[in-house]
Protein backbone atom coordinates (compact mmCIF):
# COMPACT_ATOMS: atom_id res chain seq x y z
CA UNK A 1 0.00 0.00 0.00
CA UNK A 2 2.93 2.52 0.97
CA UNK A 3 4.43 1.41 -2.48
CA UNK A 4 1.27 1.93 -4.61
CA UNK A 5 0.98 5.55 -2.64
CA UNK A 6 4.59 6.50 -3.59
CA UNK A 7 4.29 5.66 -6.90
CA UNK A 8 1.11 7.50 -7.44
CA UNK A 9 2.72 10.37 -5.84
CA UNK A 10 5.73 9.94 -8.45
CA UNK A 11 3.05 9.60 -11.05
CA UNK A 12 1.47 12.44 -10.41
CA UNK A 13 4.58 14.95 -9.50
CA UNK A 14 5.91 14.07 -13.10
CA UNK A 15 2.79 15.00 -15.12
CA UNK A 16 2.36 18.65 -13.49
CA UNK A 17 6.13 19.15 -13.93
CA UNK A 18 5.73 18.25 -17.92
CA UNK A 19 2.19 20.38 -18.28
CA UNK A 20 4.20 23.54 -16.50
CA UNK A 21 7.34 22.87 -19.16
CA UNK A 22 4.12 22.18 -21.85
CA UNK A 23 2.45 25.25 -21.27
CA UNK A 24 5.41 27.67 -20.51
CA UNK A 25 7.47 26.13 -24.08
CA UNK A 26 4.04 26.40 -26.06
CA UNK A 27 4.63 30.53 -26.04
CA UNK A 28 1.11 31.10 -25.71
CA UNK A 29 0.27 33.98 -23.32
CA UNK A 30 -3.02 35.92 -22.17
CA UNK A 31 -2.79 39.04 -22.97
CA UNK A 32 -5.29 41.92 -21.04
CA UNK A 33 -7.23 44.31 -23.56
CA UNK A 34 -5.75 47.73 -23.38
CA UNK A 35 -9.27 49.34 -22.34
CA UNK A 36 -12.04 47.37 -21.03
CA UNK A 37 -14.26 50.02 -22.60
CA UNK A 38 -15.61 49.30 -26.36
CA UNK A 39 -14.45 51.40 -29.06
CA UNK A 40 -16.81 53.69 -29.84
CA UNK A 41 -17.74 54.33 -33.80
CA UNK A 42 -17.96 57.08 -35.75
CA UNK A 43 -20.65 59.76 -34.31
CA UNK A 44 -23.41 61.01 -37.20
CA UNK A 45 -23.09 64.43 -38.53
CA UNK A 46 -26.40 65.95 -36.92
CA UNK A 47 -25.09 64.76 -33.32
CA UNK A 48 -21.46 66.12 -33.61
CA UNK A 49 -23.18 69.52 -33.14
CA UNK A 50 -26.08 68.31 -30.85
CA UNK A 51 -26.86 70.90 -28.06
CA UNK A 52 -27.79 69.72 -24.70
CA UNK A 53 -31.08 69.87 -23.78
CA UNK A 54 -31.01 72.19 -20.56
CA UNK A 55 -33.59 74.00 -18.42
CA UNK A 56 -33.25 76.84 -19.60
CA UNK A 57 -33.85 75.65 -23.12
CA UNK A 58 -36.68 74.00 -21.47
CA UNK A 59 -38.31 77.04 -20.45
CA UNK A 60 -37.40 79.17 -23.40
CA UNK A 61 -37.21 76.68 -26.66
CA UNK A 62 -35.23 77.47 -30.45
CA UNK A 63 -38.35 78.41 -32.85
CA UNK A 64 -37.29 74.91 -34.59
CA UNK A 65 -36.99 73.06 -31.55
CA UNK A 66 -40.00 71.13 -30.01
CA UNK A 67 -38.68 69.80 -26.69
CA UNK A 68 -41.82 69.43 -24.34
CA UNK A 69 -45.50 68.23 -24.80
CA UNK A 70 -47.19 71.04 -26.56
CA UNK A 71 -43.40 72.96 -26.59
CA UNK A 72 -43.66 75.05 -23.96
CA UNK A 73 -44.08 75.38 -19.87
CA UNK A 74 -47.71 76.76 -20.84
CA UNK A 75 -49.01 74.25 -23.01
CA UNK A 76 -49.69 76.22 -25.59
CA UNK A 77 -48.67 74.21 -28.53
CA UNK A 78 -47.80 76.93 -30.62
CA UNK A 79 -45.10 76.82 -33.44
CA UNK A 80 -43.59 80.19 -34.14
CA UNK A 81 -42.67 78.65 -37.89
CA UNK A 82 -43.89 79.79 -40.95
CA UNK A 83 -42.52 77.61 -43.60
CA UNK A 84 -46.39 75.97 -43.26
CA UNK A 85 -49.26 78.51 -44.32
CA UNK A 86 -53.27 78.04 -44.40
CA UNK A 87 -51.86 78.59 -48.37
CA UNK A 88 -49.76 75.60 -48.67
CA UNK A 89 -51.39 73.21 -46.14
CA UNK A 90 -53.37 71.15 -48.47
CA UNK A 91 -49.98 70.93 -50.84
CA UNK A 92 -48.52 68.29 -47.60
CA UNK A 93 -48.32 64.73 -48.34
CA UNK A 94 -46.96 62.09 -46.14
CA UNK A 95 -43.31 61.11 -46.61
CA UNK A 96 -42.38 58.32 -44.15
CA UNK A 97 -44.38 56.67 -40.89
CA UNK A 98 -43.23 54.54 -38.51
CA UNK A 99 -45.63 51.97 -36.87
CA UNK A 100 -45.00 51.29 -32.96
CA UNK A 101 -47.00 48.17 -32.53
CA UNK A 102 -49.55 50.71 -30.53
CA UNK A 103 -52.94 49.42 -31.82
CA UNK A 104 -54.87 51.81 -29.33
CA UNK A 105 -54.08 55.03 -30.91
CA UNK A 106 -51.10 57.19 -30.26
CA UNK A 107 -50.91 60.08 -27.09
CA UNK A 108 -47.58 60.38 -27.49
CA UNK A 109 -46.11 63.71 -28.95
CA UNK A 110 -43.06 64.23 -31.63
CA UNK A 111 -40.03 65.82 -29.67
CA UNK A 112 -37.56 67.84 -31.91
CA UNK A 113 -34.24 68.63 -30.91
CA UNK A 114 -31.67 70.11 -32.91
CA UNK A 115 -33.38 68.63 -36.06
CA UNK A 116 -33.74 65.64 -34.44
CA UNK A 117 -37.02 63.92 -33.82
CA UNK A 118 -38.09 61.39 -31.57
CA UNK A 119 -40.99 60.31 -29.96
CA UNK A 120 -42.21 59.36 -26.34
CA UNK A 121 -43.80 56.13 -27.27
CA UNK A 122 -42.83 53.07 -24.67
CA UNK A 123 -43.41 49.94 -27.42
């Protein structure tokens, strides 16, 4: 029994000696990224120029710029534009719509910031 113990012993001294010489003549190493943080990509052209949305643009919005329900404090969902006139109104046409998978009708109001739109809607 002492013999069998020694020998397995033996056995098993030898075979972690040649993985450790395996391993460290293989020349494989691990090697840490240099930044755990992703790379970002390139940022669009309308958001390189993107201004903040702050309170005070909040309270006081661009003419072009639609950032609250109904665009202002007020709620008076007025648009000081007038690139669309009781004229031309009948001359609009749709150009592009996006379905939400809201069935129920939408309550949710475009946002415009900086040219770019969004929109409330949670689906």
């Amino acid at each position: 029994m002492f013999e069998a113990t020694r020998l397995l012993q033996g056995v098993c001294t030898a075979a972690l000696g040649f993985a450790v010489t395996i391993g460290a003549a293989s020349g494989q190493q691990t090697i840490a990224p240099a930044s755990n943080m992703p790379v970002p990509g390139p940022v669009p052209q309308v958001l390189q120029n993107y201004t903040a949305v702050t309170a005070e643009r909040l309270r006081n919005p661009e003419d072009g710029n639609w950032l609250l329900f109904r665009r202002t404090y007020d709620g008076w969902g007025y648009s000081p534009l007038s690139q669309i006139t009781q004229a031309n109104v009948a001359n609009l046409a749709l150009v592009w719509s996006f379905a939400t998978g809201q069935v129920e009708g939408h309550q949710a109001p475009p946002i415009v910031s900086n040219g770019v739109p969004g929109n409330s809607c949670l689906h």
